[in-house]
C-alpha atoms as a PDB file:
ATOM      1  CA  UNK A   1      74.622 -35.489  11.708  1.00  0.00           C
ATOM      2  CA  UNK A   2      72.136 -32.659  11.098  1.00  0.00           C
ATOM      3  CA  UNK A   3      72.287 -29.903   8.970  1.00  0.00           C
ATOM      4  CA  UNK A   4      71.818 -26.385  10.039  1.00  0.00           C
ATOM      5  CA  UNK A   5      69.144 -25.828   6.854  1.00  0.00           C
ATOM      6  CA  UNK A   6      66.929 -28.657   8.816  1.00  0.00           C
ATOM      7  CA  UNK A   7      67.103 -27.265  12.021  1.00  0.00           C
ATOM      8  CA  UNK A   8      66.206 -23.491  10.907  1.00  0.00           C
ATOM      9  CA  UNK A   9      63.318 -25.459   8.895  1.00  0.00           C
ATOM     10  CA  UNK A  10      62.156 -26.896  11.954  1.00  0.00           C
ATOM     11  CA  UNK A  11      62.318 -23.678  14.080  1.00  0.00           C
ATOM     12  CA  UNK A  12      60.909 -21.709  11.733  1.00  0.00           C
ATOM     13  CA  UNK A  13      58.220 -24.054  11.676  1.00  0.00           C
ATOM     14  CA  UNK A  14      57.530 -24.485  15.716  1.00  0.00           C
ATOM     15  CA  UNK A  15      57.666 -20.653  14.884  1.00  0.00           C
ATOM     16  CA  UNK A  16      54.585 -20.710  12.546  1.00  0.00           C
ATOM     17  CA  UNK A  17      52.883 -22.771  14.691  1.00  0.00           C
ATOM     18  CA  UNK A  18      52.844 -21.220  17.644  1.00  0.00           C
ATOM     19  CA  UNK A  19      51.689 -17.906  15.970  1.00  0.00           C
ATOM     20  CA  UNK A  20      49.242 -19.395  13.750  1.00  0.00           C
ATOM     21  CA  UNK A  21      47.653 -20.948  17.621  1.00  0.00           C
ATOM     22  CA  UNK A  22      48.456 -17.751  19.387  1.00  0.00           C
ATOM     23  CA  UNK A  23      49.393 -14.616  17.712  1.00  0.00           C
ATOM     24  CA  UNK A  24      47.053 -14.694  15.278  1.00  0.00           C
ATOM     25  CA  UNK A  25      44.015 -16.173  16.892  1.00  0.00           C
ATOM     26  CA  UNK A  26      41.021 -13.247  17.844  1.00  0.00           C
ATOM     27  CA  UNK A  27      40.256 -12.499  20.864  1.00  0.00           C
ATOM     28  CA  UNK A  28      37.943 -14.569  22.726  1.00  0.00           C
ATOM     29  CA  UNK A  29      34.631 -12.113  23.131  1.00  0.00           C
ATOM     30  CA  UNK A  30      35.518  -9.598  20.500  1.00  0.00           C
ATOM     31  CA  UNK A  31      32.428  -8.474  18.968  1.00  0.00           C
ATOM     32  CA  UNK A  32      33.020  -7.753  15.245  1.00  0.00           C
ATOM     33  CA  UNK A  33      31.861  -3.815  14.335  1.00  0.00           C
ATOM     34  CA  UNK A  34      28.585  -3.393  13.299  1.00  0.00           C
ATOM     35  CA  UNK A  35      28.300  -2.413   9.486  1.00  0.00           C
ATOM     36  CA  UNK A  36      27.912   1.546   8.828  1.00  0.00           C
ATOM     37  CA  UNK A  37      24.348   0.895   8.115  1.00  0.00           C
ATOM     38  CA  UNK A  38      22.318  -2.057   7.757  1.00  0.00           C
ATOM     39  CA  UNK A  39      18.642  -3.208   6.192  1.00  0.00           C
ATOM     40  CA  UNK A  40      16.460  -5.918   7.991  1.00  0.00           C
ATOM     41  CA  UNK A  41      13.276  -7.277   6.922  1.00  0.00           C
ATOM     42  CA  UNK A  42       9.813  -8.563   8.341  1.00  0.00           C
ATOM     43  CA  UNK A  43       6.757  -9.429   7.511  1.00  0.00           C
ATOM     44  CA  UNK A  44       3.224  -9.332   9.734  1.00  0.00           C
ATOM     45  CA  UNK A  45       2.454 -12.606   8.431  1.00  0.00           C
ATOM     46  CA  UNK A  46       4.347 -15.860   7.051  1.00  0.00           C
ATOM     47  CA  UNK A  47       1.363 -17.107   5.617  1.00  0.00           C
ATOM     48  CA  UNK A  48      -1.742 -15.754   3.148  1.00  0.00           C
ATOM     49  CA  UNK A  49      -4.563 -17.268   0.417  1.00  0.00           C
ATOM     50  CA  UNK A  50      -4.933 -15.844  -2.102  1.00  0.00           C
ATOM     51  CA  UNK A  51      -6.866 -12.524  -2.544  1.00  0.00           C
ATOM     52  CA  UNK A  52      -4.620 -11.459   1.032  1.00  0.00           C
ATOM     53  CA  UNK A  53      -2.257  -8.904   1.761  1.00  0.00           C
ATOM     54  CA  UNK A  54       0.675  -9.171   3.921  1.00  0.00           C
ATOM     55  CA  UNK A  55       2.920  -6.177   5.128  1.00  0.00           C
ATOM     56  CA  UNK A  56       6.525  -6.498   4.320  1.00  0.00           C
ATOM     57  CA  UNK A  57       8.791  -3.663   6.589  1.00  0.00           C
ATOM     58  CA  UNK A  58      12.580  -2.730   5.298  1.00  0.00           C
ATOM     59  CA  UNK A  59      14.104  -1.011   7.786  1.00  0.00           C
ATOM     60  CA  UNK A  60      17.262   0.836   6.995  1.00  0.00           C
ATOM     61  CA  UNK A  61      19.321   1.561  10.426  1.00  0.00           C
ATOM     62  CA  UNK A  62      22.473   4.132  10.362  1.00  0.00           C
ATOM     63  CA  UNK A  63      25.416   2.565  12.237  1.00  0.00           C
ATOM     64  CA  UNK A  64      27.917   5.256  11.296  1.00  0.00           C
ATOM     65  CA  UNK A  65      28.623   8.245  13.404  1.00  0.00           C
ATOM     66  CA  UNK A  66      27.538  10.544  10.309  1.00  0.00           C
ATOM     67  CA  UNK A  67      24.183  11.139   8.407  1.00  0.00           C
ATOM     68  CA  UNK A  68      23.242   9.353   5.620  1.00  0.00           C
ATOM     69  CA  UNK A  69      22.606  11.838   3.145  1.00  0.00           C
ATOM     70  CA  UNK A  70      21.593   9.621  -0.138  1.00  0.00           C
ATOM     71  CA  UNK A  71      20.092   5.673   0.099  1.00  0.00           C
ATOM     72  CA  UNK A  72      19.822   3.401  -3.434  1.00  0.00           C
ATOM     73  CA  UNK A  73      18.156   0.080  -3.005  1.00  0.00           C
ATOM     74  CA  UNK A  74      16.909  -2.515  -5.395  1.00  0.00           C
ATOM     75  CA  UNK A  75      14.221  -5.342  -4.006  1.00  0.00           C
ATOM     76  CA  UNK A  76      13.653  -7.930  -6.015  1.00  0.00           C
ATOM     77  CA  UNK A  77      11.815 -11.646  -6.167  1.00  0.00           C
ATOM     78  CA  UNK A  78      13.970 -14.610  -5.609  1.00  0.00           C
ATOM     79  CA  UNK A  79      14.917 -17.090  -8.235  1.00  0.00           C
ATOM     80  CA  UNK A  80      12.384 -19.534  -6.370  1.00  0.00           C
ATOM     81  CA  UNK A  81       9.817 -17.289  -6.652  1.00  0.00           C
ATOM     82  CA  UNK A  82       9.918 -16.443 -10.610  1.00  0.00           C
ATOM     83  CA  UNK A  83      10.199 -20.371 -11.356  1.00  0.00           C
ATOM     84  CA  UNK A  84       6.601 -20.418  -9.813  1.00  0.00           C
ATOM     85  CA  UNK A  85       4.472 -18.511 -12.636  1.00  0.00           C
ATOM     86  CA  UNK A  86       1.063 -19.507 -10.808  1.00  0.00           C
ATOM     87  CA  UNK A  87       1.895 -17.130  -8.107  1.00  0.00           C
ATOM     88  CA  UNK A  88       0.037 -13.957  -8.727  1.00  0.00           C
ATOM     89  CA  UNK A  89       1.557 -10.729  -6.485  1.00  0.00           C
ATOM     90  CA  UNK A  90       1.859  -7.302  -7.067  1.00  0.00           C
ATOM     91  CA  UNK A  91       3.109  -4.562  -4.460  1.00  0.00           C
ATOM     92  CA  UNK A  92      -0.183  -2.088  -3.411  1.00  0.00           C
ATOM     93  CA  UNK A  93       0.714   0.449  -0.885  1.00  0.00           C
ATOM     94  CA  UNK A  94       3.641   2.116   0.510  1.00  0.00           C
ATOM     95  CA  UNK A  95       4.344   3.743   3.616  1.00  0.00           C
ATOM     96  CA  UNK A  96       7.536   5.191   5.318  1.00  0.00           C
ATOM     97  CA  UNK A  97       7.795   4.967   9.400  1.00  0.00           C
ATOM     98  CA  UNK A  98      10.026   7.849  10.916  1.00  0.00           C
ATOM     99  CA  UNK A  99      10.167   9.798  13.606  1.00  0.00           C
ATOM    100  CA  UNK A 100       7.248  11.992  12.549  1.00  0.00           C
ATOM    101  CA  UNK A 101       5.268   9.499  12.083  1.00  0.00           C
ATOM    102  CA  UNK A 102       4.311   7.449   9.032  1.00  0.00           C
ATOM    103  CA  UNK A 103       4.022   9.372   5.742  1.00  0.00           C
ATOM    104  CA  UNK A 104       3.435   7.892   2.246  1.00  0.00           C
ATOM    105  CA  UNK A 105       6.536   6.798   0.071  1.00  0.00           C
ATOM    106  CA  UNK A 106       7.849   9.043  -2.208  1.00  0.00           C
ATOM    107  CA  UNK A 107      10.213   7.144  -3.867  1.00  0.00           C
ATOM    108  CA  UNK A 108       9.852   5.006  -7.124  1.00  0.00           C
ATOM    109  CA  UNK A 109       8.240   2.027  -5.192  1.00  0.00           C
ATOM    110  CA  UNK A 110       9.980  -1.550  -4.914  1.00  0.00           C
ATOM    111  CA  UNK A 111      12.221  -1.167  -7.992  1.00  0.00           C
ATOM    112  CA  UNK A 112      13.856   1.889  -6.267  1.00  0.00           C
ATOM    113  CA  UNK A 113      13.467   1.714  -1.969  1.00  0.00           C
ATOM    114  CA  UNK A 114      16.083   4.241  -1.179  1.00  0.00           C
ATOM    115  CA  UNK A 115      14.037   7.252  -2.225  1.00  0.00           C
ATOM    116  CA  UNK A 116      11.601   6.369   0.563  1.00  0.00           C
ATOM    117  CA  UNK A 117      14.022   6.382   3.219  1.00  0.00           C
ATOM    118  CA  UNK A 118      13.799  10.269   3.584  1.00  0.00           C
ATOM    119  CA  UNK A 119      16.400  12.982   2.613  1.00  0.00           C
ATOM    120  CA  UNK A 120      18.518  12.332   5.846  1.00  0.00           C
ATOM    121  CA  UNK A 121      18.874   9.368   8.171  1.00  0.00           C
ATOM    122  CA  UNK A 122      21.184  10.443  11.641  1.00  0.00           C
ATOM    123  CA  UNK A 123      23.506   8.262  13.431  1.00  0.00           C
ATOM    124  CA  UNK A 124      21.594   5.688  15.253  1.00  0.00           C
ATOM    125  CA  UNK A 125      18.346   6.384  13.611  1.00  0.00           C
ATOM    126  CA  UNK A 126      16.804   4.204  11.469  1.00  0.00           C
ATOM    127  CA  UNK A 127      13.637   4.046   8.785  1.00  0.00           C
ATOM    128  CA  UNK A 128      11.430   1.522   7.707  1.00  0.00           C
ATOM    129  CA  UNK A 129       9.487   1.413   4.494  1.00  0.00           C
ATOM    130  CA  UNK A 130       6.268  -1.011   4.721  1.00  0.00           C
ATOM    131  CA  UNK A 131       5.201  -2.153   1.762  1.00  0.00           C
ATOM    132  CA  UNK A 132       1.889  -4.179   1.280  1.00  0.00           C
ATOM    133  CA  UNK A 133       1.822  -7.305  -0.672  1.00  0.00           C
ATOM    134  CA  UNK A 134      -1.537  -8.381  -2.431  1.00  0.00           C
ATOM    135  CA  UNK A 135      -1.569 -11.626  -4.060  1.00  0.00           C
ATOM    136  CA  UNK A 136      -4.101 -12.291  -6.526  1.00  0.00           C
ATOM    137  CA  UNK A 137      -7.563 -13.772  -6.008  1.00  0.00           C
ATOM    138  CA  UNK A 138      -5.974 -16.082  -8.532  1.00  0.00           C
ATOM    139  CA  UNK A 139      -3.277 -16.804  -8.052  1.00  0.00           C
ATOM    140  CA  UNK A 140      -1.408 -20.615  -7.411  1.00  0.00           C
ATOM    141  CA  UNK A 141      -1.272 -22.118  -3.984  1.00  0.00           C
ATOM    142  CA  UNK A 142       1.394 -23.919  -1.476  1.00  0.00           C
ATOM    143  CA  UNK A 143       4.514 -21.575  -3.020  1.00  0.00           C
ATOM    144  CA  UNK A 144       6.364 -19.380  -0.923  1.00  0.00           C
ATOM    145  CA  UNK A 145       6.582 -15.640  -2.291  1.00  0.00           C
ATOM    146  CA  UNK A 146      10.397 -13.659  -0.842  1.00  0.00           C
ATOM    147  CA  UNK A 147      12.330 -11.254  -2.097  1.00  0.00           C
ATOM    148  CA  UNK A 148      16.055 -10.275  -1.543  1.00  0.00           C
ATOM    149  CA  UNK A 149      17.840  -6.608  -1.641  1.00  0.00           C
ATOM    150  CA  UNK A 150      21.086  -4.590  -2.404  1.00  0.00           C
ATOM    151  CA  UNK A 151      21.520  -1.295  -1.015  1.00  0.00           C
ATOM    152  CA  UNK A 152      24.115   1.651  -1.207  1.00  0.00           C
ATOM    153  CA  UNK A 153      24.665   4.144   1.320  1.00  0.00           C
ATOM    154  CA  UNK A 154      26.364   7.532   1.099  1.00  0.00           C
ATOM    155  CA  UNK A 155      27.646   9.669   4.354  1.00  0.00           C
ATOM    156  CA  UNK A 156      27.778  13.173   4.455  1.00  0.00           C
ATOM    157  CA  UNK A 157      31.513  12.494   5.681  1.00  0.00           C
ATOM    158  CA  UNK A 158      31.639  11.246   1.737  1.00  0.00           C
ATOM    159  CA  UNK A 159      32.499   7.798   2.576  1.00  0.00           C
ATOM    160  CA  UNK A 160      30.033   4.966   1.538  1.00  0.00           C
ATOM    161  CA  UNK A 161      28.809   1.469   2.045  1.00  0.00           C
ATOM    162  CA  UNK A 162      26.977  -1.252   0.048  1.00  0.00           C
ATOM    163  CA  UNK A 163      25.490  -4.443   1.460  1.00  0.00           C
ATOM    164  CA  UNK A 164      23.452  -7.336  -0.171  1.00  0.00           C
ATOM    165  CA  UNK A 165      21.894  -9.646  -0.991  1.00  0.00           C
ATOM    166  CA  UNK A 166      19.611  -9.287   2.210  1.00  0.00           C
ATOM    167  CA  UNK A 167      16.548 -11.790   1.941  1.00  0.00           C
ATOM    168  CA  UNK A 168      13.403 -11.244   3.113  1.00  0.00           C
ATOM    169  CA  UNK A 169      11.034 -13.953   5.311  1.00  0.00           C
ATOM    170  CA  UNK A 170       9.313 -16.007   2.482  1.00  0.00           C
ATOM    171  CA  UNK A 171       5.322 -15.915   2.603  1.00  0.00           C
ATOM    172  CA  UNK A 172       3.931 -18.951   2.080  1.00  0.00           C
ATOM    173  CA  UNK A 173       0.497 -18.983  -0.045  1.00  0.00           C
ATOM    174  CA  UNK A 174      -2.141 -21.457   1.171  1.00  0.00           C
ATOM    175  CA  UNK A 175      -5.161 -22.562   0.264  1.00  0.00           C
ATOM    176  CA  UNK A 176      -8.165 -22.773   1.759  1.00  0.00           C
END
């Protein structure tokens, strides 16, 4: 004979389990939101020698229905990169692409992006920052040179957003 605890244990569980496989399962199709604002990167080259340059573009898009009103962002080398101390790179030239065409930066340069960005982004609008990337004349070969990000993004509806660690394409440094 059965007891009623082990049939409520078993109901309950055909209960679970049908939820678990239906209730809770997303929709099929159901694209997830995109993020109130988002950074990609790219690069006009994946490969250099040394003594070349290659352009790397952040470009900051606004997602949310409100203007972003202040932008801080961080870019930094990745932990691959500073275990190669033959690879000789520093950051030369800065430029900011908006709809009035492309302007110097005017933030703090790579330590600091989010000055660049321009006082105001609006909703669907986005920015990009190009920065050029010399490597030394002398600097090591066959190592790849990338970088990754964190940003923070205030609203002029007061709400906020942060995102990271964003990587950039790697740049590979050949010789010739």
């Amino acid at each position: 004979m059965r007891s009623h605890l082990t049939r409520r244990l078993g109901l309950t569980a055909v209960l679970a389990l049908f939820l678990a496989v239906f209730g809770l399962a997303p929709a099929a199709g159901a694209a997830e939101p995109a993020p109130p604002a988002a950074l990609t990167f790219s690069t006009d080259a994946a490969t250099t020698t040394p003594g070349g340059t290659v352009n790397l573009s952040v470009t900051l898009t606004n997602n949310n229905s409100y203007d972003i009103w202040f932008v801080y962002q961080t870019i930094d080398p990745t932990w691959l990169t500073t275990q190669r101390p033959d690879l000789k790179y520093s950051f030369t030239g800065c430029s900011l692409a908006g709809p009035g065409g492309s302007t110097p930066c005017a933030g703090t340069g790579p330590a600091n992006l989010g000055g660049n960005y321009g006082a105001t982004v609006p909703p669907g609008q986005s920015r990009t920052v190009t920065l050029t990337l010399q490597v030394a004349a002398d600097s090591g070969c066959n190592g790849n040179i990338g970088f990754y990000s964190y940003f923070y993004a205030e609203f002029s509806d007061s709400s906020s957003t942060s995102g990271g660690p964003v990587y950039t394409p790697e740049t590979r440094v050949l010789c010739a």
